[in-house]
N, C-alpha and C. Protein backbone atom coordinates (compact mmCIF):
# COMPACT_ATOMS: atom_id res chain seq x y z
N UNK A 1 -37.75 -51.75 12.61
CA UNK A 1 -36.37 -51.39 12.71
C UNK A 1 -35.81 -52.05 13.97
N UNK A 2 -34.50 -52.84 13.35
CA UNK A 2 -33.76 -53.09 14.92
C UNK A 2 -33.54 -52.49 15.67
N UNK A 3 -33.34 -52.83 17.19
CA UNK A 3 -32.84 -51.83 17.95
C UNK A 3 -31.09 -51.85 17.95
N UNK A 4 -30.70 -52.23 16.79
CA UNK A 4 -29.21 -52.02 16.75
C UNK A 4 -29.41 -50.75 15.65
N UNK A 5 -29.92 -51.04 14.39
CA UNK A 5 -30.46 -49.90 13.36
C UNK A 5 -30.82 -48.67 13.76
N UNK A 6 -31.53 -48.76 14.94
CA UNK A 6 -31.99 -48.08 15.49
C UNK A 6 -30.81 -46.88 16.17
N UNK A 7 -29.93 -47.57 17.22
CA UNK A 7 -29.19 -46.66 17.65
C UNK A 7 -27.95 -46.06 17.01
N UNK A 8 -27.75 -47.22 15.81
CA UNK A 8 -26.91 -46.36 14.70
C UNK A 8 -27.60 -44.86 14.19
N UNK A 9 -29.13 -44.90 13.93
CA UNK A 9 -29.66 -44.04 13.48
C UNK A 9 -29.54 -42.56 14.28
N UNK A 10 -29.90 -42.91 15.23
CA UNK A 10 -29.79 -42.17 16.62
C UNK A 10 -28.21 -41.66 16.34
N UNK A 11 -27.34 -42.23 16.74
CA UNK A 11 -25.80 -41.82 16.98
C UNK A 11 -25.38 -41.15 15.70
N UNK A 12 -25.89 -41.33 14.34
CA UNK A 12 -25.61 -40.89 13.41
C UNK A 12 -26.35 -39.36 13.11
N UNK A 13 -27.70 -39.20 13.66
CA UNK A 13 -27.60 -37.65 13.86
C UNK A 13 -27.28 -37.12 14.95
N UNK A 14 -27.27 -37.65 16.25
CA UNK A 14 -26.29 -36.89 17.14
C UNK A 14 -25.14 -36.17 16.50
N UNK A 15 -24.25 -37.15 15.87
CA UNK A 15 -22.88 -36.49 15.07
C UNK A 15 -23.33 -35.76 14.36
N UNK A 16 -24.13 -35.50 13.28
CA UNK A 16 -24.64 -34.61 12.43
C UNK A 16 -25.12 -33.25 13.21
N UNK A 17 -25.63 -33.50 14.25
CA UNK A 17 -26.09 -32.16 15.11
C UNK A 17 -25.47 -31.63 16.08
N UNK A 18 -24.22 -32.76 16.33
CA UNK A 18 -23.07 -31.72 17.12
C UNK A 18 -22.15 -31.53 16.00
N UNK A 19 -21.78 -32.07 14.91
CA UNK A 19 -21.07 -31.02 13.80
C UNK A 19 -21.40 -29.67 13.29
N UNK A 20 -22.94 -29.95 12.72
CA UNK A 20 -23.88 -28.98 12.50
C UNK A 20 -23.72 -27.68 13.64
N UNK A 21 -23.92 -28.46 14.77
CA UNK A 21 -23.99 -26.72 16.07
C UNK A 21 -22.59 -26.33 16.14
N UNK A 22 -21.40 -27.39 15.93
CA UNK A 22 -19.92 -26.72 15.85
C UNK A 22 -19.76 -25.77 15.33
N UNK A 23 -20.40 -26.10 13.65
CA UNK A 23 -20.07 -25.32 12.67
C UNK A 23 -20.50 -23.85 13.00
N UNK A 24 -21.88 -23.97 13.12
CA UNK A 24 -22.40 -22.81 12.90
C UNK A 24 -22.24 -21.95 14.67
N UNK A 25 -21.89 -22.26 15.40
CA UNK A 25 -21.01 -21.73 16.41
C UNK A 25 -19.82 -20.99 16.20
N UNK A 26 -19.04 -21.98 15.46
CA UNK A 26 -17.25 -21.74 15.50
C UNK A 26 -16.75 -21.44 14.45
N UNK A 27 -17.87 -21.17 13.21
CA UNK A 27 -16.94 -21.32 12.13
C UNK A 27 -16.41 -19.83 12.13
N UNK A 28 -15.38 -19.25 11.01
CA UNK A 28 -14.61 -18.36 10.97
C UNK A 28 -15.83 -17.37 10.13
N UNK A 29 -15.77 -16.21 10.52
CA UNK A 29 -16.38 -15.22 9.95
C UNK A 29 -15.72 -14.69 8.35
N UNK A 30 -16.56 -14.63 7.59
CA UNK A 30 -15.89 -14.47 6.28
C UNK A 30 -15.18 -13.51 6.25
N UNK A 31 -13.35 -13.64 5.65
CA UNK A 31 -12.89 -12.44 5.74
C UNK A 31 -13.58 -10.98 4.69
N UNK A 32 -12.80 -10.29 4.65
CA UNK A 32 -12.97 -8.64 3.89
C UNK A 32 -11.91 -8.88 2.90
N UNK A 33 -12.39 -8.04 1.86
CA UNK A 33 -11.41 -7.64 0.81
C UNK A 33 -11.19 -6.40 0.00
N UNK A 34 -10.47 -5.91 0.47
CA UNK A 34 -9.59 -4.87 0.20
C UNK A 34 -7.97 -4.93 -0.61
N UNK A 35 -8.11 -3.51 -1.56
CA UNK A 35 -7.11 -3.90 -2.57
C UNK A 35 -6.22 -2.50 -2.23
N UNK A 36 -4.75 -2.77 -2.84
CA UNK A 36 -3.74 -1.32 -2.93
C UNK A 36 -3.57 -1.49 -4.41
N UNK A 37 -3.13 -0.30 -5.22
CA UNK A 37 -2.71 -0.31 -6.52
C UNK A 37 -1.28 0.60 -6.40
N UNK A 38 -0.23 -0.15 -6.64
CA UNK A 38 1.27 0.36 -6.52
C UNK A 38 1.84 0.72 -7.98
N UNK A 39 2.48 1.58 -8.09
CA UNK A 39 3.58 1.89 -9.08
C UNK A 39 4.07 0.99 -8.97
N UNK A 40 5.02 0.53 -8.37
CA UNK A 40 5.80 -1.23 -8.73
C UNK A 40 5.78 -1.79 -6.95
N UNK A 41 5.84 -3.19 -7.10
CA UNK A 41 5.75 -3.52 -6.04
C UNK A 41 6.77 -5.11 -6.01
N UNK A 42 7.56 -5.25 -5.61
CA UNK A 42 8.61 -6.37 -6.11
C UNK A 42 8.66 -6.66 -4.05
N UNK A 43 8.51 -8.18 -4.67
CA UNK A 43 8.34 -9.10 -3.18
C UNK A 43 7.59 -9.70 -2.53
N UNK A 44 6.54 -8.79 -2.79
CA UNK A 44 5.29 -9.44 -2.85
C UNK A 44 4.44 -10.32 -3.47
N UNK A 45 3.82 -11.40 -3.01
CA UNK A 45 3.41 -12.37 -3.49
C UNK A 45 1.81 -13.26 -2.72
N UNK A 46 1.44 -13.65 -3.68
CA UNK A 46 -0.37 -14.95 -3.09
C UNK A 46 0.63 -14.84 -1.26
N UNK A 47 0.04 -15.10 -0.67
CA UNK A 47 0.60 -15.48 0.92
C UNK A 47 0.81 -14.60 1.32
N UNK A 48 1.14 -13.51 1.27
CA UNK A 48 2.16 -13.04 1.43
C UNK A 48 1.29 -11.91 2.90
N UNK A 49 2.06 -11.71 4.09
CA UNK A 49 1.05 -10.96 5.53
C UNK A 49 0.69 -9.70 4.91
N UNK A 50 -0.29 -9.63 5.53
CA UNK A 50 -0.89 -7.92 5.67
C UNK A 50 -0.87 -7.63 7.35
N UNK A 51 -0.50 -6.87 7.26
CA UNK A 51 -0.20 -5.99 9.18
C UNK A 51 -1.12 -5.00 9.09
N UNK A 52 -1.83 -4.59 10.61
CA UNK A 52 -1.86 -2.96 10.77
C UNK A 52 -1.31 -3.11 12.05
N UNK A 53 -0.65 -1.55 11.94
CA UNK A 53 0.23 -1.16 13.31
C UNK A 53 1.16 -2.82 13.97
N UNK A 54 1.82 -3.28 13.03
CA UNK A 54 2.46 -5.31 12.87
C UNK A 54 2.27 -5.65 14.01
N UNK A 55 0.13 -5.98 14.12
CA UNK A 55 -0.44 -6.88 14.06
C UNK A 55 -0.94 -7.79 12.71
N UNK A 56 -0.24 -8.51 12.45
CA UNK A 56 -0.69 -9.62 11.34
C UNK A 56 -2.22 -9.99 11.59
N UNK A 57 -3.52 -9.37 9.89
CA UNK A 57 -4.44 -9.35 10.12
C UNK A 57 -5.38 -9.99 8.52
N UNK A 58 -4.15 -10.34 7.77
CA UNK A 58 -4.30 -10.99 6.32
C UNK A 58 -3.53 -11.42 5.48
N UNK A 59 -4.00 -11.75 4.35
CA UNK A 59 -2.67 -12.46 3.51
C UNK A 59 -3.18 -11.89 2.07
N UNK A 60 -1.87 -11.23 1.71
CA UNK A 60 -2.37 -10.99 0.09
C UNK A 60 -3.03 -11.86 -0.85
N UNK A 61 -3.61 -12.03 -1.54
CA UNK A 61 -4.63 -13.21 -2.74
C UNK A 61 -4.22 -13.02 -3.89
N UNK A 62 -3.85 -11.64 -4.43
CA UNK A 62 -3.27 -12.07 -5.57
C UNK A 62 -2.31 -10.03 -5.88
N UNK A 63 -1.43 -10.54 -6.90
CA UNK A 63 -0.63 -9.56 -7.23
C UNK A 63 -1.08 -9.64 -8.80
N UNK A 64 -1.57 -8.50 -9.54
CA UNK A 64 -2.05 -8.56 -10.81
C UNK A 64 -1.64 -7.23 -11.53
N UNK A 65 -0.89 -7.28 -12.87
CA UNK A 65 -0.95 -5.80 -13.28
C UNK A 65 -2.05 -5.28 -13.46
N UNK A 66 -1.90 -3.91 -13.60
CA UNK A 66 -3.92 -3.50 -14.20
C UNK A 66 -3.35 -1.94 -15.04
N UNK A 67 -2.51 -1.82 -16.04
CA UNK A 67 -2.14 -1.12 -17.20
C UNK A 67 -0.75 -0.35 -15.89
N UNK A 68 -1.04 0.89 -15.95
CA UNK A 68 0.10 1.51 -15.35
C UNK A 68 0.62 0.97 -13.70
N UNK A 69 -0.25 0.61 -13.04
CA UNK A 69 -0.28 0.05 -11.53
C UNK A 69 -0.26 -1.53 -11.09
N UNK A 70 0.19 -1.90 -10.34
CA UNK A 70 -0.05 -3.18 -10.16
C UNK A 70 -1.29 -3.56 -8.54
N UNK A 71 -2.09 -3.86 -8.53
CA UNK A 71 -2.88 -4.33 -7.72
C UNK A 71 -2.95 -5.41 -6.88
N UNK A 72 -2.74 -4.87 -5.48
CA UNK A 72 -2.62 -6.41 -4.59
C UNK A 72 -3.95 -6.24 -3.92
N UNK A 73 -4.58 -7.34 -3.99
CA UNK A 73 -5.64 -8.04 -3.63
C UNK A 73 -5.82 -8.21 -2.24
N UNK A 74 -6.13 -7.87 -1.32
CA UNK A 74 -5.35 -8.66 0.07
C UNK A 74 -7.22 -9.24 0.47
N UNK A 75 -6.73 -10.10 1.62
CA UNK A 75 -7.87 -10.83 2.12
C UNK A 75 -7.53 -10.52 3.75
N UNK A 76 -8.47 -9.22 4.74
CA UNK A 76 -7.96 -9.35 5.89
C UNK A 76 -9.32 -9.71 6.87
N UNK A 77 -9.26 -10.10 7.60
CA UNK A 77 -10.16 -10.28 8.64
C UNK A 77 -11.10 -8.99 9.08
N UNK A 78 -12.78 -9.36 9.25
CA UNK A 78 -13.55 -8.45 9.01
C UNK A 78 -13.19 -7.80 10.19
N UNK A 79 -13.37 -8.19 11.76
CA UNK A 79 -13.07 -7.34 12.85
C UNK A 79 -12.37 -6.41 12.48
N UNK A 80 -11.51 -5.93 12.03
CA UNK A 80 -10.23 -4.96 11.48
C UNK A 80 -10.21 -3.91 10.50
N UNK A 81 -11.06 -2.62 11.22
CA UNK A 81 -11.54 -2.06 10.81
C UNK A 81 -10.45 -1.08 9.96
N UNK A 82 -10.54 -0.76 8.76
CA UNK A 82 -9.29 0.11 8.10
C UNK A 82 -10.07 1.62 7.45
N UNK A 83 -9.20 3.12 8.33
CA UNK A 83 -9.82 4.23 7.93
C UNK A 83 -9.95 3.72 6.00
N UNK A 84 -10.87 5.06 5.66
CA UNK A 84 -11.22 5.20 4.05
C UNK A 84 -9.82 5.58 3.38
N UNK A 85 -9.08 6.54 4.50
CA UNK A 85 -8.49 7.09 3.73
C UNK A 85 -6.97 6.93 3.99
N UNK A 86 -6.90 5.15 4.20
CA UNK A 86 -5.98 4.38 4.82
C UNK A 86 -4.84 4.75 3.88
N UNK A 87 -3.56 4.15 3.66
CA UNK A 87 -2.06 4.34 3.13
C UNK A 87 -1.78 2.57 3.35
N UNK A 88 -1.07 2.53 2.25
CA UNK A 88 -0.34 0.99 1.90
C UNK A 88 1.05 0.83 1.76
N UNK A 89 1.84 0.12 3.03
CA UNK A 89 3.02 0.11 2.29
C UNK A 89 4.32 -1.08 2.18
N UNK A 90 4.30 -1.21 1.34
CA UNK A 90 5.60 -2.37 1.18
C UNK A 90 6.70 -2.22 1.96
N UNK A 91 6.91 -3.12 3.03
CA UNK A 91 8.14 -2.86 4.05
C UNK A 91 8.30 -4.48 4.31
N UNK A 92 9.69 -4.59 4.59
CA UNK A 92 10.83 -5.61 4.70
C UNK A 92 11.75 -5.51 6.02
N UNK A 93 11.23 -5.91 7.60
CA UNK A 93 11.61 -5.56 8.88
C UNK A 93 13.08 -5.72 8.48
N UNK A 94 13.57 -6.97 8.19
CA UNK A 94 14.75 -6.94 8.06
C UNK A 94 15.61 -7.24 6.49
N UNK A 95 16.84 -7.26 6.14
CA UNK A 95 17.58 -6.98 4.86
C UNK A 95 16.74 -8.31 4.21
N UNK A 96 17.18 -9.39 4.88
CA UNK A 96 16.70 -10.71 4.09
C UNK A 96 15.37 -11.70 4.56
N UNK A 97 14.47 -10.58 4.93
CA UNK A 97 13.08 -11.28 5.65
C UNK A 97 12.18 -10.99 4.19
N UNK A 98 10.83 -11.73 4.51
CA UNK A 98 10.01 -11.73 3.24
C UNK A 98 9.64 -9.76 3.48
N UNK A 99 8.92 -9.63 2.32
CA UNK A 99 7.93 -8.22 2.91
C UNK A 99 6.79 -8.71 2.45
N UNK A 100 6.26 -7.59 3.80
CA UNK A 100 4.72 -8.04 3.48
C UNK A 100 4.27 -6.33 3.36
N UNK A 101 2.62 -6.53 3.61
CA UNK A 101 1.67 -5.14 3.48
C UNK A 101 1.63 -4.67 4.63
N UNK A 102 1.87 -3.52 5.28
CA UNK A 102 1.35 -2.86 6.37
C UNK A 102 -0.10 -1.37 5.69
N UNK A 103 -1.17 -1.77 6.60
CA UNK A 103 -2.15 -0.90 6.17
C UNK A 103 -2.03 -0.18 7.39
N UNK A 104 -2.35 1.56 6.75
CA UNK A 104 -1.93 2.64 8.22
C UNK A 104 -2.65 3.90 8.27
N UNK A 105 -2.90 4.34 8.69
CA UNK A 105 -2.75 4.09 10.25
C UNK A 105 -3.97 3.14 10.61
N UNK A 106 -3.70 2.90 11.96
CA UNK A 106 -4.84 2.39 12.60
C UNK A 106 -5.94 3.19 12.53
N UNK A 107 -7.46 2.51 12.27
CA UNK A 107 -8.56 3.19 12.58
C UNK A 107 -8.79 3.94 13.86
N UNK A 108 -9.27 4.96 14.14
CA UNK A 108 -9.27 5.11 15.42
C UNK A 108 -10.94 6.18 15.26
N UNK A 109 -11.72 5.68 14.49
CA UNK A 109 -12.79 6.57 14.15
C UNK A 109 -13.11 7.05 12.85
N UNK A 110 -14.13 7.72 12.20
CA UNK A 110 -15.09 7.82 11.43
C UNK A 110 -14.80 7.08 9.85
N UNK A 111 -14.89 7.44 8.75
CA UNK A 111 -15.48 6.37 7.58
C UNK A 111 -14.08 5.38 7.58
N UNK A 112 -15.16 4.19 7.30
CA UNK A 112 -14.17 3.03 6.76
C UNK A 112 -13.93 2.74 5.37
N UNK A 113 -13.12 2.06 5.03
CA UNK A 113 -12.50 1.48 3.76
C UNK A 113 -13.51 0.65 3.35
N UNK A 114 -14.54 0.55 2.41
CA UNK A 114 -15.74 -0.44 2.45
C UNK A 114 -15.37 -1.85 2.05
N UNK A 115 -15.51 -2.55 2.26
CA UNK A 115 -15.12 -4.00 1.62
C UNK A 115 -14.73 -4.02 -0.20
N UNK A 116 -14.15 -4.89 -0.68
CA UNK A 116 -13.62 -4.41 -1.97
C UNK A 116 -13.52 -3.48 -1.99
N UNK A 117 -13.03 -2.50 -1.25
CA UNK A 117 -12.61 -0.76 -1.32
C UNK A 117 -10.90 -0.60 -2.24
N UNK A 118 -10.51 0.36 -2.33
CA UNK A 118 -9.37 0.43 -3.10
C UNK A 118 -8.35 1.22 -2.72
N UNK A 119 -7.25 1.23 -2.35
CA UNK A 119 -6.15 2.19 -2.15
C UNK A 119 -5.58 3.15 -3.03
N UNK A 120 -5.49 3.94 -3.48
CA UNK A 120 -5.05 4.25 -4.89
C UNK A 120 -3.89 4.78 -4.45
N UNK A 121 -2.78 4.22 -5.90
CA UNK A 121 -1.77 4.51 -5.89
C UNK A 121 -0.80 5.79 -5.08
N UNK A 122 -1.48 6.80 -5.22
CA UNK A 122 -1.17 7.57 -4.47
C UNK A 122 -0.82 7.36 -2.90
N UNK A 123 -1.41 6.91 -2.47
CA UNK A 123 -1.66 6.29 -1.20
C UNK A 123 -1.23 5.03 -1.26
N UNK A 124 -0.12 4.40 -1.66
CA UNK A 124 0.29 2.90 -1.77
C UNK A 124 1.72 3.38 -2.15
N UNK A 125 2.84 2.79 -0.87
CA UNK A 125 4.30 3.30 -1.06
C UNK A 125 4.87 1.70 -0.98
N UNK A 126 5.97 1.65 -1.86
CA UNK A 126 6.73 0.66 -2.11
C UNK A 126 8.50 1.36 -1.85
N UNK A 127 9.11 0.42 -1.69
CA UNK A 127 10.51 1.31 -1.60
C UNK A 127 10.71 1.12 -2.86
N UNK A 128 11.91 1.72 -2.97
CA UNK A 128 12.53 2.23 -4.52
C UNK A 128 13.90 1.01 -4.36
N UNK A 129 13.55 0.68 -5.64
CA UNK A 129 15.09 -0.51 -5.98
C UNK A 129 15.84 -0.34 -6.28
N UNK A 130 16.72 -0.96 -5.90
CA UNK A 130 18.38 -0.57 -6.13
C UNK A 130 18.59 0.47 -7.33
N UNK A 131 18.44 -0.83 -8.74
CA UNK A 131 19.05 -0.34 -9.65
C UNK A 131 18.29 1.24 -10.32
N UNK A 132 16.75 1.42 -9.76
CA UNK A 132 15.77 2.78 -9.93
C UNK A 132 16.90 4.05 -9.31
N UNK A 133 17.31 3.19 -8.34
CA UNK A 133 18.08 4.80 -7.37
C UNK A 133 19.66 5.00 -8.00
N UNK A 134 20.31 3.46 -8.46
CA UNK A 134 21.10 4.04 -9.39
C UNK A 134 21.27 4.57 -10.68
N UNK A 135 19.81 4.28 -11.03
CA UNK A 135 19.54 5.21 -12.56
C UNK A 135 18.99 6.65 -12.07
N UNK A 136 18.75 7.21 -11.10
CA UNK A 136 18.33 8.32 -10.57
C UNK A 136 19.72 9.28 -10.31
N UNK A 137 20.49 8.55 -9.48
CA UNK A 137 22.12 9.18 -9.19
C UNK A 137 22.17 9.57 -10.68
N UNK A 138 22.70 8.45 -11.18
CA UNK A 138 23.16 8.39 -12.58
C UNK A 138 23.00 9.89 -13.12
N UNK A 139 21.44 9.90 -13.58
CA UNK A 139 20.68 11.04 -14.32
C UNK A 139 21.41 12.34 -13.05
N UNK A 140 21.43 12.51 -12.29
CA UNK A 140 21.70 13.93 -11.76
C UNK A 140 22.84 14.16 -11.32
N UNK A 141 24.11 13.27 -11.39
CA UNK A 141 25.19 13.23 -11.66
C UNK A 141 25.24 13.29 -13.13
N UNK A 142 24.90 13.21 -13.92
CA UNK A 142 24.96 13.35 -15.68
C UNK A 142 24.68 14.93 -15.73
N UNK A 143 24.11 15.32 -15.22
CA UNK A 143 22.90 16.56 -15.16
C UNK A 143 24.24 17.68 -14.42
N UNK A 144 24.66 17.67 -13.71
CA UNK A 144 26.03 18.25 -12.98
C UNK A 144 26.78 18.25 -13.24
N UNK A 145 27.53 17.19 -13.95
CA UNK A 145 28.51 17.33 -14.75
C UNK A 145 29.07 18.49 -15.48
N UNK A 146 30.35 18.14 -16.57
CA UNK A 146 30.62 18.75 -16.94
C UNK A 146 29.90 19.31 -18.39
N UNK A 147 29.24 18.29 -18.33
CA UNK A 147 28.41 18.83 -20.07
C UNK A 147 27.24 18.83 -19.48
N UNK A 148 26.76 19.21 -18.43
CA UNK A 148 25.56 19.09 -17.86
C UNK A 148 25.02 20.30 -18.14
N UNK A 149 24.02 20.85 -16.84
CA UNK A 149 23.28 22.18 -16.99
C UNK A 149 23.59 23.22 -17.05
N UNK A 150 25.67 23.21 -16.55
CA UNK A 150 26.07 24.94 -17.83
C UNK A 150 26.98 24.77 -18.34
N UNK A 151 26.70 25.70 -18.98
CA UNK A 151 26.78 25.87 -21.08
C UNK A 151 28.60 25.70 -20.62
N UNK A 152 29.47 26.38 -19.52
CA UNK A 152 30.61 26.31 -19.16
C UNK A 152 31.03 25.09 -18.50
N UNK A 153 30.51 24.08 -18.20
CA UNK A 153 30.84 22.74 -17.25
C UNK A 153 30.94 23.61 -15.88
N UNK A 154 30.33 24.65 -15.53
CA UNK A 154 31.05 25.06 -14.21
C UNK A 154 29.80 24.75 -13.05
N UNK A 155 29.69 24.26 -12.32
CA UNK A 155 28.31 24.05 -11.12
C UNK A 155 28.33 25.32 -10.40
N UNK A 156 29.79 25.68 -9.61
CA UNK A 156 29.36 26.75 -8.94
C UNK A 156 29.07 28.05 -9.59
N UNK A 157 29.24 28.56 -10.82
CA UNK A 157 28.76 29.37 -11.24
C UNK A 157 27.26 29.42 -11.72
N UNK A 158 26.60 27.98 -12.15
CA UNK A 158 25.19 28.29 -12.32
C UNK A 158 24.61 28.23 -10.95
N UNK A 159 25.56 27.57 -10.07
CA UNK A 159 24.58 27.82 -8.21
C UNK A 159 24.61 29.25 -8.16
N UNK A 160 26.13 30.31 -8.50
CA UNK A 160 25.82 31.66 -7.81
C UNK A 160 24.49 32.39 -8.61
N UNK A 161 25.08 32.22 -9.92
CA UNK A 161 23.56 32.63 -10.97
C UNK A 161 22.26 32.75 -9.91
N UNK A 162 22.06 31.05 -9.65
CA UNK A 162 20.27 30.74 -9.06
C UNK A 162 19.86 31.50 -7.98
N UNK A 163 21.42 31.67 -6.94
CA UNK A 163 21.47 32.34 -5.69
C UNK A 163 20.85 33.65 -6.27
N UNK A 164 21.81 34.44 -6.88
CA UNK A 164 21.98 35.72 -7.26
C UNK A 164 20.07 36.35 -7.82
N UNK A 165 19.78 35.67 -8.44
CA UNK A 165 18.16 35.37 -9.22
C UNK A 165 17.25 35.46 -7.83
N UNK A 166 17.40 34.54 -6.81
CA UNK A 166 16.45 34.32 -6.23
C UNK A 166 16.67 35.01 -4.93
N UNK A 167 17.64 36.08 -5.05
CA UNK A 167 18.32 37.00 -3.81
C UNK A 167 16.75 37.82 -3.06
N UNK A 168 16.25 37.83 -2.16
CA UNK A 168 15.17 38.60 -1.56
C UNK A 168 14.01 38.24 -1.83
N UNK A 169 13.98 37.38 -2.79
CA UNK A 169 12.56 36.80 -3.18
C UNK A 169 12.18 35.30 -2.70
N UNK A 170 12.30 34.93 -1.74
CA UNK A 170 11.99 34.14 -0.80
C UNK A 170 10.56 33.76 -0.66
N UNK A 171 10.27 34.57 0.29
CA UNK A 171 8.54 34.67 0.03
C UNK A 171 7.86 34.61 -1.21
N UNK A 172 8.25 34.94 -2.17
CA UNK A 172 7.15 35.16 -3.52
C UNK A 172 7.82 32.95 -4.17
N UNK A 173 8.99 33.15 -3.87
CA UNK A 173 9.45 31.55 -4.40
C UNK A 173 8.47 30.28 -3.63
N UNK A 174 8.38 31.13 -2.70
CA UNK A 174 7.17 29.75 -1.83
C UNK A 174 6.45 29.87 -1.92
N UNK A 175 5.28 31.15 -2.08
CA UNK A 175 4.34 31.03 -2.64
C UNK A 175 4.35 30.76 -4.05
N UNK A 176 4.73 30.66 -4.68
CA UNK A 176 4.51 29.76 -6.51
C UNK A 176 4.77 28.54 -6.51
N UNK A 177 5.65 27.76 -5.17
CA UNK A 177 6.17 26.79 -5.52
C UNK A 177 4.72 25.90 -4.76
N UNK A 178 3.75 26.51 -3.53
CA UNK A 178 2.90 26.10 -2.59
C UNK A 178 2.08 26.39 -4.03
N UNK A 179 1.55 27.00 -4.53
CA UNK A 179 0.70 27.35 -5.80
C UNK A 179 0.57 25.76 -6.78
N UNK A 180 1.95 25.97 -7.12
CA UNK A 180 2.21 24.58 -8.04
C UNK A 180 1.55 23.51 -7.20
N UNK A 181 2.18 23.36 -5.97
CA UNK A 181 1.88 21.97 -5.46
C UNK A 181 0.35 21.82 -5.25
N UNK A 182 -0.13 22.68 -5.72
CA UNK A 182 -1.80 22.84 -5.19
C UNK A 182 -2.45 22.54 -6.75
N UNK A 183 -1.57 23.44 -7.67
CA UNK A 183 -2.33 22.89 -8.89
C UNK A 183 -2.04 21.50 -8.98
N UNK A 184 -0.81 20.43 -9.06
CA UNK A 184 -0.50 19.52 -9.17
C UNK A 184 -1.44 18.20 -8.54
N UNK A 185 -1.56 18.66 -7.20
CA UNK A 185 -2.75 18.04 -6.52
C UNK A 185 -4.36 18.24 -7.82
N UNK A 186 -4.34 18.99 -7.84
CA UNK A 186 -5.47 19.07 -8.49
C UNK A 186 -5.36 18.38 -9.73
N UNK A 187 -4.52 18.78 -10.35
CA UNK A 187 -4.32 17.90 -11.88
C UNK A 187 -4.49 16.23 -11.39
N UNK A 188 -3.35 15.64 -10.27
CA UNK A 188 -3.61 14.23 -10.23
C UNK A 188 -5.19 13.87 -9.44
N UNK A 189 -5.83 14.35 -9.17
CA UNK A 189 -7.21 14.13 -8.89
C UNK A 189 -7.02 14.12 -7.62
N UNK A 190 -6.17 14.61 -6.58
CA UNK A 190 -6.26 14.37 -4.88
C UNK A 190 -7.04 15.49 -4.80
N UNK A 191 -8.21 15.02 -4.58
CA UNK A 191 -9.59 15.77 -3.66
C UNK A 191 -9.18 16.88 -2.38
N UNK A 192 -8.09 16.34 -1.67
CA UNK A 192 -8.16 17.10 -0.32
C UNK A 192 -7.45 18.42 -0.75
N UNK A 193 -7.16 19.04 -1.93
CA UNK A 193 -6.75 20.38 -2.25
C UNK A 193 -7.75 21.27 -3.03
């Protein structure tokens, strides 16, 4: 071998073994993946930031229906530790800025969200859209009305009615209504009741 061959040979794994030690020095630690499943989620999109406490810490991967919910995918950096029993939510700082994901609260101690872990809907808030809140008015302005919920078109007479009904029974109305909300929990599967 020449000694020109030679020091090509030489210089050619030098580069190979200071790429090689770059890499495996510097390279990026594989992110985590963690998902939210929303009732509707409009704005979101592939790119799109994930925050906790808006520190920017990922980027959504994909937005997919999955029958009643829609599922965002996110990809965040492993350092970034997220409680189990984290909350997801679609927010837009300003009127005409993108929105992204904020995951919340900050960890601050015991179980984590495991990698491919899942948010469930419950725990995943989106705001409500325009035209949802004007079909909501709509319905309870329809509902008040005059052909609405009494048989007379009159509101303040079915308010004195409800008054009149629920005169001294205060206490027994909160306890049935705390009752309900406990069975309800239970019916949708939230564990913590």
């Amino acid at each position: 071998m020449s000694r020109t061959t030679r020091a090509i040979a030489l210089g050619c794994t030098a580069a190979l073994l200071l790429v090689g030690g770059w890499y495996a020095l510097l390279r990026p630690e594989p992110a985590r993946v963690v998902s939210a499943d929303f009732a509707t989620v409009d704005g979101i999109y592939p790119g799109s930031a994930v925050q906790v406490l808006g520190v920017p810490v990922g980027l959504v991967e994909d937005v997919s229906p999955r029958g009643p919910v829609v599922r965002v995918r996110m990809r965040i950096r492993p350092d970034v530790p997220v409680p189990a029993d984290a909350h997801a939510y679609v927010l837009s700082p300003q009127l005409i800025s993108d929105r992204f994901v904020e995951l919340g609260p900050g960890y601050t101690g015991g179980p984590r969200l495991a990698d491919d872990g899942v948010i469930p809907a419950a725990r995943a808030h989106a705001p409500i859209r325009w035209d949802e809140l004007m079909s909501s008015l709509d319905t309870v302005l329809t509902a008040l009305g005059p052909d609405g919920l009494d048989e007379q078109g009159d509101l303040g007479a079915l308010l004195h009615r409800a008054a009149t009904a629920a005169d001294g029974n205060g206490p027994k109305l909160r306890s049935a209504i705390d009752r309900l909300a406990g069975a309800t929990g239970v019916l949708a599967g939230d564990g913590e009741r």
